[in-house]
Protein backbone atom coordinates (compact mmCIF):
# COMPACT_ATOMS: atom_id res chain seq x y z
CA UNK A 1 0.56 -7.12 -25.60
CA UNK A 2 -2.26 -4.56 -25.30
CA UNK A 3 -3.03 -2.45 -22.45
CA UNK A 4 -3.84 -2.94 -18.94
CA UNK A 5 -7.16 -3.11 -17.64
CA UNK A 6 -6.89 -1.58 -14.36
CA UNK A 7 -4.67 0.59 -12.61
CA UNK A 8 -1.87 -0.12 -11.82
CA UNK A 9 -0.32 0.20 -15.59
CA UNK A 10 2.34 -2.43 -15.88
CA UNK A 11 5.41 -2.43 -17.99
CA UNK A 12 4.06 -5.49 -20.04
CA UNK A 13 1.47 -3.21 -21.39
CA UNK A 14 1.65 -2.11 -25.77
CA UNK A 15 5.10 -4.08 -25.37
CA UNK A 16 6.40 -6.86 -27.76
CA UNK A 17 7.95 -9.51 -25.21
CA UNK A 18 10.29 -12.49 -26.29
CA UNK A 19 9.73 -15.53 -24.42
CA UNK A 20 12.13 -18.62 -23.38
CA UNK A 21 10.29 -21.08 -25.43
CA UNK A 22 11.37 -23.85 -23.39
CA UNK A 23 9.54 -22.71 -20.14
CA UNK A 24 8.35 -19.59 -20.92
CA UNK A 25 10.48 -17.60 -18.55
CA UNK A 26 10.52 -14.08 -20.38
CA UNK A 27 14.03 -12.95 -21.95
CA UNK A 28 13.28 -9.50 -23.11
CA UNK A 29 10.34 -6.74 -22.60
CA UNK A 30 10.07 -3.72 -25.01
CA UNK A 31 7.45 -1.13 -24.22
CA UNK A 32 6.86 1.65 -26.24
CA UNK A 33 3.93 3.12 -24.38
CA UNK A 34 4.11 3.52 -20.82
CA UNK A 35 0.86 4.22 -18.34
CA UNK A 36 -1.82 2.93 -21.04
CA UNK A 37 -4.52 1.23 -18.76
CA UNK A 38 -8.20 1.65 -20.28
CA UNK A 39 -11.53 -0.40 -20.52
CA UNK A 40 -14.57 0.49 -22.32
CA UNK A 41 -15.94 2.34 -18.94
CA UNK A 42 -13.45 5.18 -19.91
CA UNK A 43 -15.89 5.94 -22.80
CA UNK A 44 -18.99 5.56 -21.21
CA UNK A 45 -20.28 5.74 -17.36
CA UNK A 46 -16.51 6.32 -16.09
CA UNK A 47 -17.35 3.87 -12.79
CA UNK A 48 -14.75 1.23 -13.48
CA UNK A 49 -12.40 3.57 -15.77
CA UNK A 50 -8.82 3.30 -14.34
CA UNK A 51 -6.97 6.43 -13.14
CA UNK A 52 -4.72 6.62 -16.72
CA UNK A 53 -7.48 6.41 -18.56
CA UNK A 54 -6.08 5.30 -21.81
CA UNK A 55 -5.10 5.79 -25.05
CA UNK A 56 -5.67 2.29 -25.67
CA UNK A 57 -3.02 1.61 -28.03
CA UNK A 58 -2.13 -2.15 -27.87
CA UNK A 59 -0.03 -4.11 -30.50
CA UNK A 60 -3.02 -5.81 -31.50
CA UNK A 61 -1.48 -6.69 -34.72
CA UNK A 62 0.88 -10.02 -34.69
CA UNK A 63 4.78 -9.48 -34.65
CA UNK A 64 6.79 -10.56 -37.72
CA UNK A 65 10.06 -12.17 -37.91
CA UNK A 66 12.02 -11.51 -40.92
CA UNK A 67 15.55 -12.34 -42.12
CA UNK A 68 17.51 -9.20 -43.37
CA UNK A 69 19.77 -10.07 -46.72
CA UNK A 70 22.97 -9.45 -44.25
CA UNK A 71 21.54 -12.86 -41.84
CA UNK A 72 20.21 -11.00 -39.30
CA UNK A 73 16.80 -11.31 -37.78
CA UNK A 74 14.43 -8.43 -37.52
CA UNK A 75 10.78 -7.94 -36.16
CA UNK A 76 8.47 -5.78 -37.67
CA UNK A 77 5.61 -4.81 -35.11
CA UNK A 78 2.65 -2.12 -35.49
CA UNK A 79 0.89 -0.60 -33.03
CA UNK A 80 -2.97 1.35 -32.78
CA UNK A 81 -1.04 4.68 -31.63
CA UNK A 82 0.01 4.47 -35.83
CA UNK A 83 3.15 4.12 -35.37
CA UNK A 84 5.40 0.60 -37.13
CA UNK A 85 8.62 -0.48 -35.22
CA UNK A 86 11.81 -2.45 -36.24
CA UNK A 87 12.99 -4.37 -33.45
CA UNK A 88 16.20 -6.40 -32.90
CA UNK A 89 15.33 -10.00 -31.09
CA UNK A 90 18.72 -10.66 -30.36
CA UNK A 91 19.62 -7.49 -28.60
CA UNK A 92 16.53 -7.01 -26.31
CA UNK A 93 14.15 -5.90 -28.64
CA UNK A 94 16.37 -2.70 -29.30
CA UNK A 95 14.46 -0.44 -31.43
CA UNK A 96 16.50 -0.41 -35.11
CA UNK A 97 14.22 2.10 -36.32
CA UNK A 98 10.30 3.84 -35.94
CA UNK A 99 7.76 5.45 -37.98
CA UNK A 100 4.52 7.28 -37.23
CA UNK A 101 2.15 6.79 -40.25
CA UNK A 102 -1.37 7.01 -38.88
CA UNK A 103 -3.06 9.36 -36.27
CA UNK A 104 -3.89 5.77 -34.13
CA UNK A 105 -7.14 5.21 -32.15
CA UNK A 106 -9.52 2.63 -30.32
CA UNK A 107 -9.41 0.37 -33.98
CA UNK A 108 -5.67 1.91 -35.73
CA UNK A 109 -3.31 2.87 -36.24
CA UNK A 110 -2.08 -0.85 -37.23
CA UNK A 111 -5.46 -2.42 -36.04
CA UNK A 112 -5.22 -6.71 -36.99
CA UNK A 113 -2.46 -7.70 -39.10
CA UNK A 114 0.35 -6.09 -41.53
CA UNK A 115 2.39 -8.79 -44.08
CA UNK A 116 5.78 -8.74 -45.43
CA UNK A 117 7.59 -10.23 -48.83
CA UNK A 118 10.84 -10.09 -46.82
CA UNK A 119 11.60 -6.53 -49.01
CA UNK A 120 9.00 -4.47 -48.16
CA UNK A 121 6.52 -4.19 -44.96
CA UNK A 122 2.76 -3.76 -45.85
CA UNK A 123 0.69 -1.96 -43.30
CA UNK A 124 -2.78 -1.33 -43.33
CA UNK A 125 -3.98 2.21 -41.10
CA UNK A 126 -7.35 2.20 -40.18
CA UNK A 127 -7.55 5.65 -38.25
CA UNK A 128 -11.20 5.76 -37.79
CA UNK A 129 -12.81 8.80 -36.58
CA UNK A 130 -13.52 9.42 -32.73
CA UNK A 131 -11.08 8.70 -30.37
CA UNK A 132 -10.60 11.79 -28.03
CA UNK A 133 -6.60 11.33 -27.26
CA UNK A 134 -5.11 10.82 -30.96
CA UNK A 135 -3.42 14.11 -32.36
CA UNK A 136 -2.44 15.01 -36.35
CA UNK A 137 -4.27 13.93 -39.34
CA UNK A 138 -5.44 10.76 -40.44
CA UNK A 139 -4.18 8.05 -42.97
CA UNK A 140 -6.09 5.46 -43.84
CA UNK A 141 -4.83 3.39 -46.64
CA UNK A 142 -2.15 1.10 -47.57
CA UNK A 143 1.40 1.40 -47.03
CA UNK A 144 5.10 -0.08 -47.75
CA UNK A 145 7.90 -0.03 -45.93
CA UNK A 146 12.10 -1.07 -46.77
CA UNK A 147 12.09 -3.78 -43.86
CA UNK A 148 15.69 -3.13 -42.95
CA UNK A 149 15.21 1.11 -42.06
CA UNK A 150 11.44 1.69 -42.23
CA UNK A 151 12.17 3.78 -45.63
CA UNK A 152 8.64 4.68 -47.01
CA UNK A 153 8.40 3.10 -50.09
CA UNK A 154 4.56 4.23 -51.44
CA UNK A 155 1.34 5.13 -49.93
CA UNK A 156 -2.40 4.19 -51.62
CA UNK A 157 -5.08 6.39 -49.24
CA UNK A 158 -8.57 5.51 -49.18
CA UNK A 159 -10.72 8.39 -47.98
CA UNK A 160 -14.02 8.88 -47.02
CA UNK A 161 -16.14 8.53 -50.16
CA UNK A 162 -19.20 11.00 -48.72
CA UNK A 163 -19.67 13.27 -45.86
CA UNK A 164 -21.82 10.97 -43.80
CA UNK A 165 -20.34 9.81 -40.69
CA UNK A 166 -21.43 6.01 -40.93
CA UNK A 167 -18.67 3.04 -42.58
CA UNK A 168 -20.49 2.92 -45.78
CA UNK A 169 -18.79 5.76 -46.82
CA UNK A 170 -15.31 4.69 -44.54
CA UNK A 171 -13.50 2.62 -46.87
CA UNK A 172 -10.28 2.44 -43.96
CA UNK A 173 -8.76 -0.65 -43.59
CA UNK A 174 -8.21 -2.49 -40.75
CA UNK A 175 -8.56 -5.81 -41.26
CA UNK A 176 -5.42 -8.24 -41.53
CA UNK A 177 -3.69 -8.39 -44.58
CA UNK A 178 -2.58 -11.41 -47.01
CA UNK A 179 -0.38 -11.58 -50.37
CA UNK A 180 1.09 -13.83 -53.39
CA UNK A 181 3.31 -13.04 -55.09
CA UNK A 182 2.92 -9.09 -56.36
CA UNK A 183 -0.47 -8.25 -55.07
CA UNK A 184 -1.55 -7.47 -51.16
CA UNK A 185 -5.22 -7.91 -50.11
CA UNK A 186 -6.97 -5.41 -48.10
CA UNK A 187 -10.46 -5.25 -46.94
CA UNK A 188 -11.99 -1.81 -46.33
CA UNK A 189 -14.46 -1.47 -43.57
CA UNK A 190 -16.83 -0.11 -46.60
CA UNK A 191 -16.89 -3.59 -47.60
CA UNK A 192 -14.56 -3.38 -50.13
CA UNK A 193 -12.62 -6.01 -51.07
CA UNK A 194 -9.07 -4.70 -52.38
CA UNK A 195 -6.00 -6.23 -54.90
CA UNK A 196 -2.74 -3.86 -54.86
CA UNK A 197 0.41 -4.34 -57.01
CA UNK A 198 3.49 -4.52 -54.63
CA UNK A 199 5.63 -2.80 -56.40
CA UNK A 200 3.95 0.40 -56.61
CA UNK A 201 0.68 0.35 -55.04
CA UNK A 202 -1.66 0.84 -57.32
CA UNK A 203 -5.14 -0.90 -57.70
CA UNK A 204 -5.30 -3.79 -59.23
CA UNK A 205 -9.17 -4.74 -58.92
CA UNK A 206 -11.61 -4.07 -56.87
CA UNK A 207 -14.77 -6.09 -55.22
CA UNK A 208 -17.79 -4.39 -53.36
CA UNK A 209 -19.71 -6.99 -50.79
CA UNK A 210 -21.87 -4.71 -49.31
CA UNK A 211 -24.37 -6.09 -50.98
CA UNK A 212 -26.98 -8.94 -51.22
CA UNK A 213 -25.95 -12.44 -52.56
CA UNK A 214 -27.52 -15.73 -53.80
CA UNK A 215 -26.00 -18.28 -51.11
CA UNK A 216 -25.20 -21.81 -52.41
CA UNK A 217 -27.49 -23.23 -49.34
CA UNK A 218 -30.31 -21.02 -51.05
CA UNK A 219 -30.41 -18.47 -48.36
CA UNK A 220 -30.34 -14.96 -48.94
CA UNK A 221 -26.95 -13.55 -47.31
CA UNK A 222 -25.19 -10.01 -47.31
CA UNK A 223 -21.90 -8.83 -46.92
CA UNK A 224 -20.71 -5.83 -45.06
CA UNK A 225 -17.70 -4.29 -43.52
CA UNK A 226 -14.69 -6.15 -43.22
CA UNK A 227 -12.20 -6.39 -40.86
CA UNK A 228 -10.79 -8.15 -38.19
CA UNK A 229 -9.83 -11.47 -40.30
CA UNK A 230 -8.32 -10.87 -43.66
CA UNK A 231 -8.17 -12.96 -46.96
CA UNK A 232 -6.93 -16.63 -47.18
CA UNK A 233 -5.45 -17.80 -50.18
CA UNK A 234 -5.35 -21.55 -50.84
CA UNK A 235 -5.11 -23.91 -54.03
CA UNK A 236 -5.69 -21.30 -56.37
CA UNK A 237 -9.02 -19.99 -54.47
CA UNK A 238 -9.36 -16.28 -52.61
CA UNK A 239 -11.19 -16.85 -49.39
CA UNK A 240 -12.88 -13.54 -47.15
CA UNK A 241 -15.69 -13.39 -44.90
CA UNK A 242 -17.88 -10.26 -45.37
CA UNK A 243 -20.05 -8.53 -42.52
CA UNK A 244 -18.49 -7.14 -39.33
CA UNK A 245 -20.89 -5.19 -36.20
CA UNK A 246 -18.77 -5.08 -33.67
CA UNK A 247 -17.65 -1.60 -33.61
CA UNK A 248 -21.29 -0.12 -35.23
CA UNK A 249 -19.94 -1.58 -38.51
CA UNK A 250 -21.67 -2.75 -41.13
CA UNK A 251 -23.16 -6.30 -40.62
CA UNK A 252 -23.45 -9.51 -43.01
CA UNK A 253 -23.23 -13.21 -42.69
CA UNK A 254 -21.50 -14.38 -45.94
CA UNK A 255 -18.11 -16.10 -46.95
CA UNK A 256 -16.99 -15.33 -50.53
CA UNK A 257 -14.74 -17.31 -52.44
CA UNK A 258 -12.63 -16.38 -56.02
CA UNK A 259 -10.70 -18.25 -58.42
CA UNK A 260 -8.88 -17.37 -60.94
CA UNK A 261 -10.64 -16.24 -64.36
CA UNK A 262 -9.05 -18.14 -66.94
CA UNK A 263 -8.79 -16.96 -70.37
């Protein structure tokens, strides 16, 4: 869940909650973040802002249920404070173990969507600039985690490629992330489209999209920041959408697809 609206802050809000999947009755509620209620009036004319006034730190990221090689079940969650959790589902949502890797803020921390190989967790940080109520420094990148005790594994940071304050030169990620076997994809809000090797991080290959393409229906398209929805792989094909303006981002109108170069 994210966080509350309006004031009253509940204890539903930035929690993971199992459900009785029968009728829905709830079994188990694990907050982390207590008193988070915040709307976009916070940051602007105040009017409708609720008394807590933030931070805004949802689990806006999906949970993940993993088996651990002793049979037990585990969920991974990540949060926009920056911080990952290991949760057990059959014990309340008791936390197994924590770690704070980003600085957090309105769009990550853990903004859309980590992935897991059952060994390690991958975690994209965004930790875009601006957000008045996130502390420490910032570290956007990639990251892997051991999925049974949150060991840090390795760490590939993308910084800011050029003093300009503007996403051109923010190549965070944020968007969700997708894998095969050995390489995670990331898309950087640059509009960078990224392949990393599992094992140890490193680059693989690299795509830029901020740029202007030939559409098959002959219309002239661009790409742009990514994020929010991350890379589909399917029948040998690499599917991502390219343009994002939500946030002030960078905007486009194109979907790219890849195949495999053969030899």
């Amino acid at each position: 869940t994210g966080e509350n609206y309006s004031s009253p802050a509940s204890d539903k809000s930035d929690a993971i909650v199992a459900l009785n999947i029968d009728n829905g009755d709830i079994r188990w509620i694990q907050q982390t973040i207590a008193n988070d209620a915040w709307n976009a009036a916070c940051e602007g004319n105040k009017v409708n802002c609720p008394a807590e006034d933030g931070p805004d730190f949802d689990f806006g990221a999906p949970p993940i249920l993993v088996k651990l090689d002793n049979g037990k079940d585990i969920i991974l969650a990540g949060q926009k404070s920056g911080a990952i959790f290991g949760m057990d589902p059959n014990n309340k949502g008791e936390i197994l173990w924590q770690r704070r890797i980003g600085r957090g803020g309105f769009n990550g921390g853990v903004h859309w969507g980590m992935t897991t190989d059952s060994s390690k967790l991958y975690v994209a940080i965004a930790d875009t600039p601006g957000h008045r109520q996130t502390t420490g420094e910032a570290n956007p990148g990639l990251h892997a985690f051991d999925i049974e005790n949150g060991a840090p594994q390795w760490s590939k940071y993308e910084w800011p490629t050029c003093e300009e304050k503007n996403y051109r030169c923010y190549p965070a990620l944020s968007a969700a992330l997708s894998m095969t076997t050995g390489i995670v994809f990331a898309g950087g809000l640059d509009g960078t489209l990224h392949a990393y090797s599992t094992e140890t991080g490193k680059p693989l290959w690299r795509y830029e999209t901020d740029r202007e393409f030939n559409a098959i229906n002959s219309v002239k398209a661009r790409g742009g920041s990514i994020d929010s929805d991350g890379v589909v792989i399917a029948n040998g094909r690499l599917y991502i959408n390219s343009g994002y303006d939500k946030f002030g981002e960078i905007p486009g109108n194109v979907l790219l697809s890849f195949e495999i170069e053969k030899d």
